[in-house]
N, C-alpha and C. Protein backbone atom coordinates (compact mmCIF):
# COMPACT_ATOMS: atom_id res chain seq x y z
N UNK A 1 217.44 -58.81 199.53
CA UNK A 1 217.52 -57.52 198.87
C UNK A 1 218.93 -57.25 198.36
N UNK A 2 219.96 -57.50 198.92
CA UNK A 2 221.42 -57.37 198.92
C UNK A 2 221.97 -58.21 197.21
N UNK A 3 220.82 -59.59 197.43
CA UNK A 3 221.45 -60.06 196.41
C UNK A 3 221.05 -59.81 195.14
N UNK A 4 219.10 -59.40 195.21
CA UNK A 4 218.75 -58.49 194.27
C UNK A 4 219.56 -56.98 193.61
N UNK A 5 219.73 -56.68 194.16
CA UNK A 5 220.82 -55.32 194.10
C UNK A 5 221.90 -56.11 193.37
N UNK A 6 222.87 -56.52 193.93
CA UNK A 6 223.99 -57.12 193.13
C UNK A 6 223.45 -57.95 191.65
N UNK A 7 222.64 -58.62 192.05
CA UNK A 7 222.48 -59.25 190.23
C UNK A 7 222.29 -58.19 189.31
N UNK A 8 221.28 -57.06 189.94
CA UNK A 8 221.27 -56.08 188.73
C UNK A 8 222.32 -55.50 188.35
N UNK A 9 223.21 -55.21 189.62
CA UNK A 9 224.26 -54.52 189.08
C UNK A 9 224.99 -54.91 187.90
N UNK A 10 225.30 -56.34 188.62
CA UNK A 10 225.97 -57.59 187.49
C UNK A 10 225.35 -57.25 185.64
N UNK A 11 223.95 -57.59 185.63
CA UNK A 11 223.02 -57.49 184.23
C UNK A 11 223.76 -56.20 183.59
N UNK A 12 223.64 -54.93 184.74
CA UNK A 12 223.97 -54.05 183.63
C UNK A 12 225.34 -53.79 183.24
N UNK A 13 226.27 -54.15 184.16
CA UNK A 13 227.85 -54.47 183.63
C UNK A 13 227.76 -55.00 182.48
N UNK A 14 227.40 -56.23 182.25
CA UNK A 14 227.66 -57.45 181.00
C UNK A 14 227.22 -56.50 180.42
N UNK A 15 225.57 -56.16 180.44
CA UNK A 15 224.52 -55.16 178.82
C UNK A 15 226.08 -54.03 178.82
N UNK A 16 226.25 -53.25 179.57
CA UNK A 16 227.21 -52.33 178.96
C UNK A 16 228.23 -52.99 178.50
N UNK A 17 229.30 -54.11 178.88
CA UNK A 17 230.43 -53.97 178.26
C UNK A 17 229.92 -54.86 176.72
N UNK A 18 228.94 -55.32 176.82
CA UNK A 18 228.86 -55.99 175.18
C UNK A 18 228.00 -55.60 174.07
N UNK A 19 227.27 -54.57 175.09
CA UNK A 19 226.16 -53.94 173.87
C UNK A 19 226.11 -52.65 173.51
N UNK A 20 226.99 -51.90 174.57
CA UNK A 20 226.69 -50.33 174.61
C UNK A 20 227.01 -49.79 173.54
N UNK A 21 226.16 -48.84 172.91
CA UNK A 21 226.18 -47.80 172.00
C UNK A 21 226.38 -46.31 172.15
N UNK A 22 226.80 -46.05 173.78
CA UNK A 22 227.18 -44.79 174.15
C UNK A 22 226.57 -44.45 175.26
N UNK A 23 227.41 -43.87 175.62
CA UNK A 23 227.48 -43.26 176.88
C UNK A 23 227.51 -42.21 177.70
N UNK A 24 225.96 -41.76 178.04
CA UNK A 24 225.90 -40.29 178.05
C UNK A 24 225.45 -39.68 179.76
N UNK A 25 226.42 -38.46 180.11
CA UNK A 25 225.93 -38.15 181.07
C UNK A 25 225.18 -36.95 181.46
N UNK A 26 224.60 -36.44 182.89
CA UNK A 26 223.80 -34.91 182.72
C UNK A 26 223.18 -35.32 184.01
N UNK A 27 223.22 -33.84 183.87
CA UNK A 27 222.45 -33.51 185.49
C UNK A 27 221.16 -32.91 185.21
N UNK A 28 220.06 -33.26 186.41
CA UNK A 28 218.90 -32.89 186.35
C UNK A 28 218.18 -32.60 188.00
N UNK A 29 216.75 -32.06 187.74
CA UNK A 29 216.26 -31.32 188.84
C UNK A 29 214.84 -31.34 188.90
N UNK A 30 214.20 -31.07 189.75
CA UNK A 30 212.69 -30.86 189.56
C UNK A 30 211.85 -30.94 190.66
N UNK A 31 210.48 -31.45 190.32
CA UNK A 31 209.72 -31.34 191.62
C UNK A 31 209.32 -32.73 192.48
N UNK A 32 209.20 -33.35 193.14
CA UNK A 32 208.32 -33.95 194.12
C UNK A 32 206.94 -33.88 194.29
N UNK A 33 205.85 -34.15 193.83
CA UNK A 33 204.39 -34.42 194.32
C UNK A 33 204.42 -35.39 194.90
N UNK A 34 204.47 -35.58 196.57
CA UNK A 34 204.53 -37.28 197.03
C UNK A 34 203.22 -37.12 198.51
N UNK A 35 202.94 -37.96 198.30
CA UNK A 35 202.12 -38.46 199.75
C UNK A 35 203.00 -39.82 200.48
N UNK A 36 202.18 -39.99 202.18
CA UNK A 36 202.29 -41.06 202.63
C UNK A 36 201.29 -41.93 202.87
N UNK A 37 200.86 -42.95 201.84
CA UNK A 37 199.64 -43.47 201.98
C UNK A 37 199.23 -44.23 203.27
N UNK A 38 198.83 -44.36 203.95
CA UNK A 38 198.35 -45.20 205.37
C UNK A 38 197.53 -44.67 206.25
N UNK A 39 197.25 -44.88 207.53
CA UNK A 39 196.12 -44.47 208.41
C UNK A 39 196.91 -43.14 209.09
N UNK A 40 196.22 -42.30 209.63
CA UNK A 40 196.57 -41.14 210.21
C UNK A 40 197.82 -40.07 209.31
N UNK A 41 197.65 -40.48 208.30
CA UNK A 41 198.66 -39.53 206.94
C UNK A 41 197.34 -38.76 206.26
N UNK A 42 197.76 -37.44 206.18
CA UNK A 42 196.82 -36.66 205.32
C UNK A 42 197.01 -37.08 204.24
N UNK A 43 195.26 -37.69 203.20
CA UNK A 43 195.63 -37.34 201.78
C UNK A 43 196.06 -36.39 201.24
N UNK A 44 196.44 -35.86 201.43
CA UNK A 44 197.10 -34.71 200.35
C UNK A 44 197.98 -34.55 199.91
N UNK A 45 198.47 -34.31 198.90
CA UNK A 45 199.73 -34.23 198.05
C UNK A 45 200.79 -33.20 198.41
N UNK A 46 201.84 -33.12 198.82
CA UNK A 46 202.89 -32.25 199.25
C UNK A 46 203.66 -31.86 198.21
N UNK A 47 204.66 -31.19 198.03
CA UNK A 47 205.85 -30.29 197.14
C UNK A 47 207.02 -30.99 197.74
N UNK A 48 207.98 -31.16 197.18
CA UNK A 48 209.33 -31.06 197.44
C UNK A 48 210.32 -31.27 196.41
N UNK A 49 211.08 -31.28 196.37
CA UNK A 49 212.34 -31.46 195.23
C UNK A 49 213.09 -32.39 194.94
N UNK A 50 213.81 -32.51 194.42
CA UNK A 50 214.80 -33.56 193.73
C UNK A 50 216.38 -32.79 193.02
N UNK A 51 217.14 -32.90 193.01
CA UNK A 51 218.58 -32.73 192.60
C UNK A 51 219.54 -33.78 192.40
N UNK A 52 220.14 -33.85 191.16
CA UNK A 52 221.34 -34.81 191.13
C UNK A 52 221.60 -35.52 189.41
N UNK A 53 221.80 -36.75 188.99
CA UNK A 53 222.53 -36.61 187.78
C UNK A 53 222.42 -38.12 187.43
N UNK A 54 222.44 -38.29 185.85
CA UNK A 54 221.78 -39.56 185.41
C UNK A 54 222.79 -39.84 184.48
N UNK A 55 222.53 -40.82 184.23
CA UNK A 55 223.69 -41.53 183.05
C UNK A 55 222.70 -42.31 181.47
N UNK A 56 222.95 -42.24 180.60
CA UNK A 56 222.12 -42.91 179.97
C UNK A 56 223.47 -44.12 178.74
N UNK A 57 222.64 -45.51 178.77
CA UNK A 57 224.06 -46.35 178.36
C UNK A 57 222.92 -47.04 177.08
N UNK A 58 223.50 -46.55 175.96
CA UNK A 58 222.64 -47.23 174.97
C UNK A 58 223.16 -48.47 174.82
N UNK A 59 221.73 -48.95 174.74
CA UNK A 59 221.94 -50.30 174.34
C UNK A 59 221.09 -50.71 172.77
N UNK A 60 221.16 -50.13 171.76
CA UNK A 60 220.94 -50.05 170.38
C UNK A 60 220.15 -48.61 169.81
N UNK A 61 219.38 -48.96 168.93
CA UNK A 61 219.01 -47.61 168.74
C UNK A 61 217.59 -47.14 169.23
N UNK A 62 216.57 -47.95 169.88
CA UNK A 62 216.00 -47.88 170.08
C UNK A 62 215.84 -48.02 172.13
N UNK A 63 216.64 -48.54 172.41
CA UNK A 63 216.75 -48.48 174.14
C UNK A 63 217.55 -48.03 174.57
N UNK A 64 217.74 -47.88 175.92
CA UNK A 64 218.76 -47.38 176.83
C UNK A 64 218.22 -47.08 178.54
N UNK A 65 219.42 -47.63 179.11
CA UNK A 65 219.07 -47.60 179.99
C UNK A 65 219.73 -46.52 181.23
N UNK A 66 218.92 -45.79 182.00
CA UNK A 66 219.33 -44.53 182.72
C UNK A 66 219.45 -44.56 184.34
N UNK A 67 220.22 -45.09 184.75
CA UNK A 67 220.30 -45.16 186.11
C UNK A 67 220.78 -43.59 186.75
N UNK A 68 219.81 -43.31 187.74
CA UNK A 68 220.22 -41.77 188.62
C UNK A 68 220.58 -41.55 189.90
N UNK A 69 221.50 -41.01 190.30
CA UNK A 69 221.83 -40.73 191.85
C UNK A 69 220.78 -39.05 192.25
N UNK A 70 220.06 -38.98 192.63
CA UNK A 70 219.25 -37.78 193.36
C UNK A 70 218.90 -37.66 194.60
N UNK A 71 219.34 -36.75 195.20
CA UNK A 71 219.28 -36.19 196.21
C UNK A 71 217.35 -35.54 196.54
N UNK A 72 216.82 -36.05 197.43
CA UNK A 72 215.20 -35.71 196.87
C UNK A 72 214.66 -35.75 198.08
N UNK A 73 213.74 -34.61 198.43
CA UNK A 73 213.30 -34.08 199.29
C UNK A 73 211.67 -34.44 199.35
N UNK A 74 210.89 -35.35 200.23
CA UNK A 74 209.42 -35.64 200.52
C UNK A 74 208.90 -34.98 201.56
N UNK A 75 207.50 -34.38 200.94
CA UNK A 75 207.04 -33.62 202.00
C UNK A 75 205.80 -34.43 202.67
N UNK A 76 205.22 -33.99 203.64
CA UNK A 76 204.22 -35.16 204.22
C UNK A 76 203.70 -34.34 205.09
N UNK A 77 201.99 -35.04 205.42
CA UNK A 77 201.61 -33.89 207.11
C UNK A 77 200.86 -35.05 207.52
N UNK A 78 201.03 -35.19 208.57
CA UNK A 78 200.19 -35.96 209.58
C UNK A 78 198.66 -35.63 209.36
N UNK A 79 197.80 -36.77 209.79
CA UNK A 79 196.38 -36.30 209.74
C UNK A 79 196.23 -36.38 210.98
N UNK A 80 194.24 -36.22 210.97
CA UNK A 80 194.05 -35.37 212.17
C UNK A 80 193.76 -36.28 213.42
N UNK A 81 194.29 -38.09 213.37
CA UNK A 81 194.41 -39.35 214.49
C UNK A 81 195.72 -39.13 214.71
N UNK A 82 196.30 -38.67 214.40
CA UNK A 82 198.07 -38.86 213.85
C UNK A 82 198.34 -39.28 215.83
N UNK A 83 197.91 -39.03 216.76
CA UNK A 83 197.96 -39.10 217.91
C UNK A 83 197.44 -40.55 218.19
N UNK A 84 196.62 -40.84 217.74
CA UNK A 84 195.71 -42.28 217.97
C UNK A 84 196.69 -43.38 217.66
N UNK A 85 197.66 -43.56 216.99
CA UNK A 85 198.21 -44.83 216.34
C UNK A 85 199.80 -45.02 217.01
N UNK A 86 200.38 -43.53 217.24
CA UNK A 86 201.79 -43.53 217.54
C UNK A 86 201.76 -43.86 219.18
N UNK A 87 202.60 -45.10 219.47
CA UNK A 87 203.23 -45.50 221.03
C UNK A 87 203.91 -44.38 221.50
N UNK A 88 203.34 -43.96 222.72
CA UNK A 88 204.11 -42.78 223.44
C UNK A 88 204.21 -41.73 222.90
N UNK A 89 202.92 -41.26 222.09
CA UNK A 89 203.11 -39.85 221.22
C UNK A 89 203.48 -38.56 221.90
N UNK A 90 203.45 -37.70 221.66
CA UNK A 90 203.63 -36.03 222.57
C UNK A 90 202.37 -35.46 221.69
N UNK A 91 201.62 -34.74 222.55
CA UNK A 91 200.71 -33.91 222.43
C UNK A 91 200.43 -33.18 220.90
N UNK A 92 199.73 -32.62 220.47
CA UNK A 92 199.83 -31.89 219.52
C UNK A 92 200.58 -32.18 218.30
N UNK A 93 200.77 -33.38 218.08
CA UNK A 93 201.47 -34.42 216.52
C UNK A 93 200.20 -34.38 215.65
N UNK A 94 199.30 -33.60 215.57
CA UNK A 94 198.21 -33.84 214.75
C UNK A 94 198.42 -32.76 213.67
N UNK A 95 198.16 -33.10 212.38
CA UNK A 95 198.04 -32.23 211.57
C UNK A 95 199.38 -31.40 211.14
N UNK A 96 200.84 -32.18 211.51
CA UNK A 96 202.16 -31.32 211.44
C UNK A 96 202.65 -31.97 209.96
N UNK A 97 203.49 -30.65 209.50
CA UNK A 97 204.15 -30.86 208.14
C UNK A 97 205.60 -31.48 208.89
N UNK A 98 205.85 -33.09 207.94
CA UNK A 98 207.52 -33.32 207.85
C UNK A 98 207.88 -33.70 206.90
N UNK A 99 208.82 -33.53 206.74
CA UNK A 99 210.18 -33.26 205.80
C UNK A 99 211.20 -34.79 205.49
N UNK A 100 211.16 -35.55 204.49
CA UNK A 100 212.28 -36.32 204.56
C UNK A 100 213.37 -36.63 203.58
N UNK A 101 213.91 -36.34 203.87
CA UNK A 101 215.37 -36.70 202.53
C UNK A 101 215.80 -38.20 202.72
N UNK A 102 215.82 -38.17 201.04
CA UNK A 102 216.32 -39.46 200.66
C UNK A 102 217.35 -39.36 199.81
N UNK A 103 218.31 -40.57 199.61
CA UNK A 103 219.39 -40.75 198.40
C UNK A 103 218.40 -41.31 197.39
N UNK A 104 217.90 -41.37 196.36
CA UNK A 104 217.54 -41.94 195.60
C UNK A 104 218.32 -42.83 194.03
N UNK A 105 218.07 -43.99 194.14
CA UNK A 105 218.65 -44.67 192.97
C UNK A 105 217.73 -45.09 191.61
N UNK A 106 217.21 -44.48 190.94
CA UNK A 106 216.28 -45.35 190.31
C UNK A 106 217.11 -45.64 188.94
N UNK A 107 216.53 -47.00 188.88
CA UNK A 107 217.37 -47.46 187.24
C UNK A 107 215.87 -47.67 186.19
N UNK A 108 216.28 -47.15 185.74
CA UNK A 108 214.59 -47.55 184.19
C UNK A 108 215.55 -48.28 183.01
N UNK A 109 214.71 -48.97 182.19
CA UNK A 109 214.91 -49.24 181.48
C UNK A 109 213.90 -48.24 180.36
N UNK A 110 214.46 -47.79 179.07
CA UNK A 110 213.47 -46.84 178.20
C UNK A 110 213.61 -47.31 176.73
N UNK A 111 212.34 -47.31 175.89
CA UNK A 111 212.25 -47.29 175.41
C UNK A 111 212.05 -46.66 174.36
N UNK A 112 212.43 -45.69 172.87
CA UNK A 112 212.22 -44.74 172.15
C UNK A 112 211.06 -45.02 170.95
N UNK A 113 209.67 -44.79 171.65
CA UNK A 113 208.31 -44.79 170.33
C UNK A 113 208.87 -43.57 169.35
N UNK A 114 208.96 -42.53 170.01
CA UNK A 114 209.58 -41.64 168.90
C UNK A 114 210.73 -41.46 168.82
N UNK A 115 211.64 -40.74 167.86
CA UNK A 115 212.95 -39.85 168.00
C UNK A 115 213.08 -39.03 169.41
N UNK A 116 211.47 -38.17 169.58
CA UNK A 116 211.79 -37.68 170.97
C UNK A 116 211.36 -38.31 172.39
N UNK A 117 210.19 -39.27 172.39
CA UNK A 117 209.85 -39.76 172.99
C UNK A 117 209.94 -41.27 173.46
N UNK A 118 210.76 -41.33 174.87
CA UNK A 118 210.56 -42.72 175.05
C UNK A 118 209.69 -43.34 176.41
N UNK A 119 209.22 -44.10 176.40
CA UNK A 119 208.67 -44.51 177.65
C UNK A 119 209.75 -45.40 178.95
N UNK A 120 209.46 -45.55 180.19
CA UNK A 120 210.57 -45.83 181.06
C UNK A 120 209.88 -46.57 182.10
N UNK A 121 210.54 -47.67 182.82
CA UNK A 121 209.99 -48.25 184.05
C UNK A 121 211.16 -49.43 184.45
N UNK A 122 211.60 -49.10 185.72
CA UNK A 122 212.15 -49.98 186.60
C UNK A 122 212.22 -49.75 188.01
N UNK A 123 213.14 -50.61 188.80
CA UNK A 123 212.90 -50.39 190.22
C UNK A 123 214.32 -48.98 190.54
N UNK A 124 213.33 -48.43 192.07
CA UNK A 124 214.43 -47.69 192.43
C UNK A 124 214.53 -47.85 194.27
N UNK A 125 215.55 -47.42 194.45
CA UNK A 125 215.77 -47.97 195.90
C UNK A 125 216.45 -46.73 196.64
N UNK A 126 215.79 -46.01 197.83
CA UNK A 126 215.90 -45.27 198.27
C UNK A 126 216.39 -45.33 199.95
N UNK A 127 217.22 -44.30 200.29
CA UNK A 127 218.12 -43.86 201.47
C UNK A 127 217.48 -43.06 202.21
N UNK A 128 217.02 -43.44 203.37
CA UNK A 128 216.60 -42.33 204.39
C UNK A 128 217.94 -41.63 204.78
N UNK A 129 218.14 -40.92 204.52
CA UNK A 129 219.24 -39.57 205.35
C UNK A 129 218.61 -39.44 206.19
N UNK A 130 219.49 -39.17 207.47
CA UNK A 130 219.83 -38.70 209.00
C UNK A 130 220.59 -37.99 208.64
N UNK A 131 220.15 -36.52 208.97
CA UNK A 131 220.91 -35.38 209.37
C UNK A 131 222.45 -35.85 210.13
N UNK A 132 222.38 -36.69 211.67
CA UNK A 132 222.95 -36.38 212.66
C UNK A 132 223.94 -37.79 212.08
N UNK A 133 223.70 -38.53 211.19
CA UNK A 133 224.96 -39.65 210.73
C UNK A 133 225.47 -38.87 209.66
N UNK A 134 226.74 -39.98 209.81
CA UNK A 134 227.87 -39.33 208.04
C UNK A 134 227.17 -40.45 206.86
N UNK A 135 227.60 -39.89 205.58
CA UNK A 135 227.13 -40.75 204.65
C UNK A 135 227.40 -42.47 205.07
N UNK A 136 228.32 -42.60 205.29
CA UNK A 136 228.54 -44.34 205.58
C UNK A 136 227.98 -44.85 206.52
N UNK A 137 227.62 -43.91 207.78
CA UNK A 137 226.47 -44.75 208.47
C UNK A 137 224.84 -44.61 207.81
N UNK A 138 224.85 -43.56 207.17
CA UNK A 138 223.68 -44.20 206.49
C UNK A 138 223.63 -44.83 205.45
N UNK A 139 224.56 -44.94 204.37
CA UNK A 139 224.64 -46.22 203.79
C UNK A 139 224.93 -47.83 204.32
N UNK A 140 225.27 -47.58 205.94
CA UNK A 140 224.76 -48.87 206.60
C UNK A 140 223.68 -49.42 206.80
N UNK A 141 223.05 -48.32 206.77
CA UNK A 141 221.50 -48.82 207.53
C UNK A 141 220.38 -48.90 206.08
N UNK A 142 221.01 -48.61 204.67
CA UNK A 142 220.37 -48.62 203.69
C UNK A 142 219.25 -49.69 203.21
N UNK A 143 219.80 -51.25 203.87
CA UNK A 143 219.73 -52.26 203.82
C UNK A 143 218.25 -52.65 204.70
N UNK A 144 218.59 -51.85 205.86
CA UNK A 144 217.69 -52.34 206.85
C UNK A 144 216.06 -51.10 207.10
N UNK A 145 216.92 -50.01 206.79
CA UNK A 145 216.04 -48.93 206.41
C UNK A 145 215.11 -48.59 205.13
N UNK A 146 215.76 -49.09 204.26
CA UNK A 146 215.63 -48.17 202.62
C UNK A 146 214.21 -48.24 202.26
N UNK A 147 213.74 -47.97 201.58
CA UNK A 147 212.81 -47.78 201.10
C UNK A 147 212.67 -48.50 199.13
N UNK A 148 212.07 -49.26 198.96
CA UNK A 148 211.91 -49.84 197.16
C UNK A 148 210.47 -49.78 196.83
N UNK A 149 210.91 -48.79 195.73
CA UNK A 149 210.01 -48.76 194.83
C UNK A 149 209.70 -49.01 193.18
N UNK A 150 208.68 -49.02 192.82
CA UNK A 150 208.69 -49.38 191.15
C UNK A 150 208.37 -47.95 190.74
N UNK A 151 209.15 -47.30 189.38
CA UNK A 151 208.09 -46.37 188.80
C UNK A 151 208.35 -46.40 187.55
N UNK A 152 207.80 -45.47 186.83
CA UNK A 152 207.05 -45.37 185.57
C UNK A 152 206.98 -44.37 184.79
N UNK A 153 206.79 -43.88 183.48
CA UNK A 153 206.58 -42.92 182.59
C UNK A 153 207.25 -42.71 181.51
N UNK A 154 207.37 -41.17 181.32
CA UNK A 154 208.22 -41.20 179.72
C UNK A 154 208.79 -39.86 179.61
N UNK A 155 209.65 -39.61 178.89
CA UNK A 155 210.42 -38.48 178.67
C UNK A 155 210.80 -38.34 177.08
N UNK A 156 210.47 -36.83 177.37
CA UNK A 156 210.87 -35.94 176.22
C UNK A 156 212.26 -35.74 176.19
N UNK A 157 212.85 -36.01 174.66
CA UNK A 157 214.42 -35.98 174.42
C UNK A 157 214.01 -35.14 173.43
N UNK A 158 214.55 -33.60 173.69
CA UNK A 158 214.66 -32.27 172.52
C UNK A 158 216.27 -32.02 172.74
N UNK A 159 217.41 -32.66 171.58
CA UNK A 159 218.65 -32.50 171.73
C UNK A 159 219.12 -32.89 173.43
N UNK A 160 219.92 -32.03 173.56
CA UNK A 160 220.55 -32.19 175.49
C UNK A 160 219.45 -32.52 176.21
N UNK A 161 218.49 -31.70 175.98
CA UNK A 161 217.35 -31.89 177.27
C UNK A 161 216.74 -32.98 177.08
N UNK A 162 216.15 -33.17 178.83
CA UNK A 162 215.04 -34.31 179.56
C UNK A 162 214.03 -33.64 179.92
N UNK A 163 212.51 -34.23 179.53
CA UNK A 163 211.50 -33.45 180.52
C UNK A 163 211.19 -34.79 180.62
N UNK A 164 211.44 -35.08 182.05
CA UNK A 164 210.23 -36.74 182.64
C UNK A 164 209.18 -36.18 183.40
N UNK A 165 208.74 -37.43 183.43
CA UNK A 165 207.49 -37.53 184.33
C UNK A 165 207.40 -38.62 184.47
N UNK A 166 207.29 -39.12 185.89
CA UNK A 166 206.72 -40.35 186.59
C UNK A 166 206.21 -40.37 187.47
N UNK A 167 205.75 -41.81 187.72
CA UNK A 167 204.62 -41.94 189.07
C UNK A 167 205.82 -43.12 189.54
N UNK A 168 205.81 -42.33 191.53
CA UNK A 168 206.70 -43.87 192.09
C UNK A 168 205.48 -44.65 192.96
N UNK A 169 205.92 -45.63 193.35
CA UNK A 169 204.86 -46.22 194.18
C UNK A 169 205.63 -47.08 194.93
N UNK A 170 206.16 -46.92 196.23
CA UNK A 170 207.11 -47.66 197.16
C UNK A 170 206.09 -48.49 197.92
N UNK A 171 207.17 -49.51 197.98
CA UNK A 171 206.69 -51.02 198.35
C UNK A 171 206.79 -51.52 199.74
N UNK A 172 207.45 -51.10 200.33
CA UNK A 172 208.26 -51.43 201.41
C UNK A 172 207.53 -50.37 202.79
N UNK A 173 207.14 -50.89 203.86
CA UNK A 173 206.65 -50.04 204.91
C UNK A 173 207.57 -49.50 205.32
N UNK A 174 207.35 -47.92 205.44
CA UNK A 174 208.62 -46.64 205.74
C UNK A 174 208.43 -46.49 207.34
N UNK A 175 207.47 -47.46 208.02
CA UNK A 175 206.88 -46.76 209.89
C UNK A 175 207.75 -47.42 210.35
N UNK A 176 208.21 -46.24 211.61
CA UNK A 176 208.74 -46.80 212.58
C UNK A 176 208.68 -48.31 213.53
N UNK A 177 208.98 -48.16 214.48
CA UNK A 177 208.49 -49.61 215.37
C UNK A 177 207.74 -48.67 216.26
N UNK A 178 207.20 -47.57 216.57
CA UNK A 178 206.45 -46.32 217.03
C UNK A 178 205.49 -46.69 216.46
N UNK A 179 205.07 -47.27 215.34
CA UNK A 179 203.58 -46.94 214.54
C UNK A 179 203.20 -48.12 214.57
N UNK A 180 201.86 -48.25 214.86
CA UNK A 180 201.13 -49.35 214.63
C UNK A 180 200.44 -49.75 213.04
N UNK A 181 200.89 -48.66 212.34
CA UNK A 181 200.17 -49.05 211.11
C UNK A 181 201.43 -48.46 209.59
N UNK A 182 200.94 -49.59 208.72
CA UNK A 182 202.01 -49.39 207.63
C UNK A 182 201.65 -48.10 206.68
N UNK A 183 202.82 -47.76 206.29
CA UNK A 183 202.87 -46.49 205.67
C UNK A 183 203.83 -46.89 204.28
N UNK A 184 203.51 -46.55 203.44
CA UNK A 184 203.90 -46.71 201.96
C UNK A 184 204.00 -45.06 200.95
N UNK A 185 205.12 -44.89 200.63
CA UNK A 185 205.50 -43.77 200.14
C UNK A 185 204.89 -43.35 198.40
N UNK A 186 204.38 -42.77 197.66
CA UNK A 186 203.93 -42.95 196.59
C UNK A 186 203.96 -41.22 196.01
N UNK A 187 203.64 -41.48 194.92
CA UNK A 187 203.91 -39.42 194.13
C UNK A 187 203.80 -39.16 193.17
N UNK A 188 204.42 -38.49 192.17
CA UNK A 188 204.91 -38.02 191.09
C UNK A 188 206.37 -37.52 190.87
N UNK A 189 206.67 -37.15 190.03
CA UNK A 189 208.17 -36.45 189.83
C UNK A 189 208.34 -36.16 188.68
N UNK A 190 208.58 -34.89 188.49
CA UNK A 190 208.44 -33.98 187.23
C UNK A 190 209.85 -33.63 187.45
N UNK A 191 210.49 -33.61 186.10
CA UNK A 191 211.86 -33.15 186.11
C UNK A 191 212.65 -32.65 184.81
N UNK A 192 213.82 -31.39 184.99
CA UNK A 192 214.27 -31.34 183.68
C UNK A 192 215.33 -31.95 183.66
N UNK A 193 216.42 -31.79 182.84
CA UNK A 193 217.30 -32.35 182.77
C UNK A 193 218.15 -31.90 181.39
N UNK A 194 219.81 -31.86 181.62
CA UNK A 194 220.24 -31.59 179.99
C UNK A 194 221.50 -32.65 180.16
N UNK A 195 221.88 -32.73 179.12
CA UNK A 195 222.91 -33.93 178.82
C UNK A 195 224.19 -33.34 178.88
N UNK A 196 225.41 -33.08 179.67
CA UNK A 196 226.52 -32.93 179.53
C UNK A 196 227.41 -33.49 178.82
N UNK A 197 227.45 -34.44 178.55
CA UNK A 197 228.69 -35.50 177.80
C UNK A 197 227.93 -36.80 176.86
């Protein structure tokens, strides 16, 4: 994973220093529709948020590519075994709402069908935050913890503004060594966004 990460980084150094056509930045915000797909996870779709700021690095007139740092909030509720699967559970874990924050990185690559519309899809790789660590211990454990996913969609470009929309679909089992069964993170994400620079 470490070395996946670094080659991309590498790709988009070179694409920027030999192709870029500009370089634009902006902050954006929005919602979370996410579930936890697996055994004893309620289907149901939860709320939560997203905050933080994207870069977009043209690479001619028709692409560009937008890598984002967001701060993003998943909501989730246990279903009604949620007791049946977890080693050493405590009583009454059935049916509870939790909460998880992540760092989120996603890089897309986009494409422009219209002047305003382009379509988008690449991988993004996500940070479980712990409250009770500092950022650098959880960027230690990013590696061993994180969460990767692929997503998808397209966004409206009206001047400054972004309206996206995507679907993520994480790859990687998010369960503890507590759970006997794999859990995979998946959603939507609706967001605005305006271009500062």
């Amino acid at each position: 994973m470490k070395y996946a990460l670094l080659s991309l980084a590498t790709v988009l150094c070179m694409a920027v220093h030999s192709q870029a056509q500009g370089l634009h930045l902006g902050i954006k915000g929005g919602a979370n529709i996410t579930q936890v797909e697996g055994k004893a996870m309620s289907d149901e779709f939860k709320y939560g948020y997203h905050l933080g700021g994207f870069a977009e690095i043209g690479l001619g007139k028709k692409a560009f590519i937008q890598p984002e740092v967001l701060w993003s909030q998943y909501a989730m509720q246990t279903g009604h075994n949620f007791n049946d699967i977890i080693i050493n559970a405590k009583p009454g874990t059935d049916n509870q709402n939790i909460t998880l924050n992540y760092l989120q990185i996603p890089i897309t690559a986009n494409y422009r069908l219209l002047e305003w519309l382009s379509i988008q899809a690449g991988p993004q790789f996500s940070v479980l935050l712990d409250n009770h660590k500092t950022l650098l211990e959880n960027g230690k454990d990013a590696f061993s913890s994180g969460d990767f996913s692929v997503v998808g969609g397209a966004q409206i470009n009206v001047g400054a503004f972004r309206i996206t929309g995507r679907y993520m679909l994480g790859l990687n089992d998010i369960s503890s060594s507590e759970v006997n069964e794999a859990w995979k993170n998946r959603g939507f994400q609706l967001g605005i966004g305006i271009k500062i620079l």
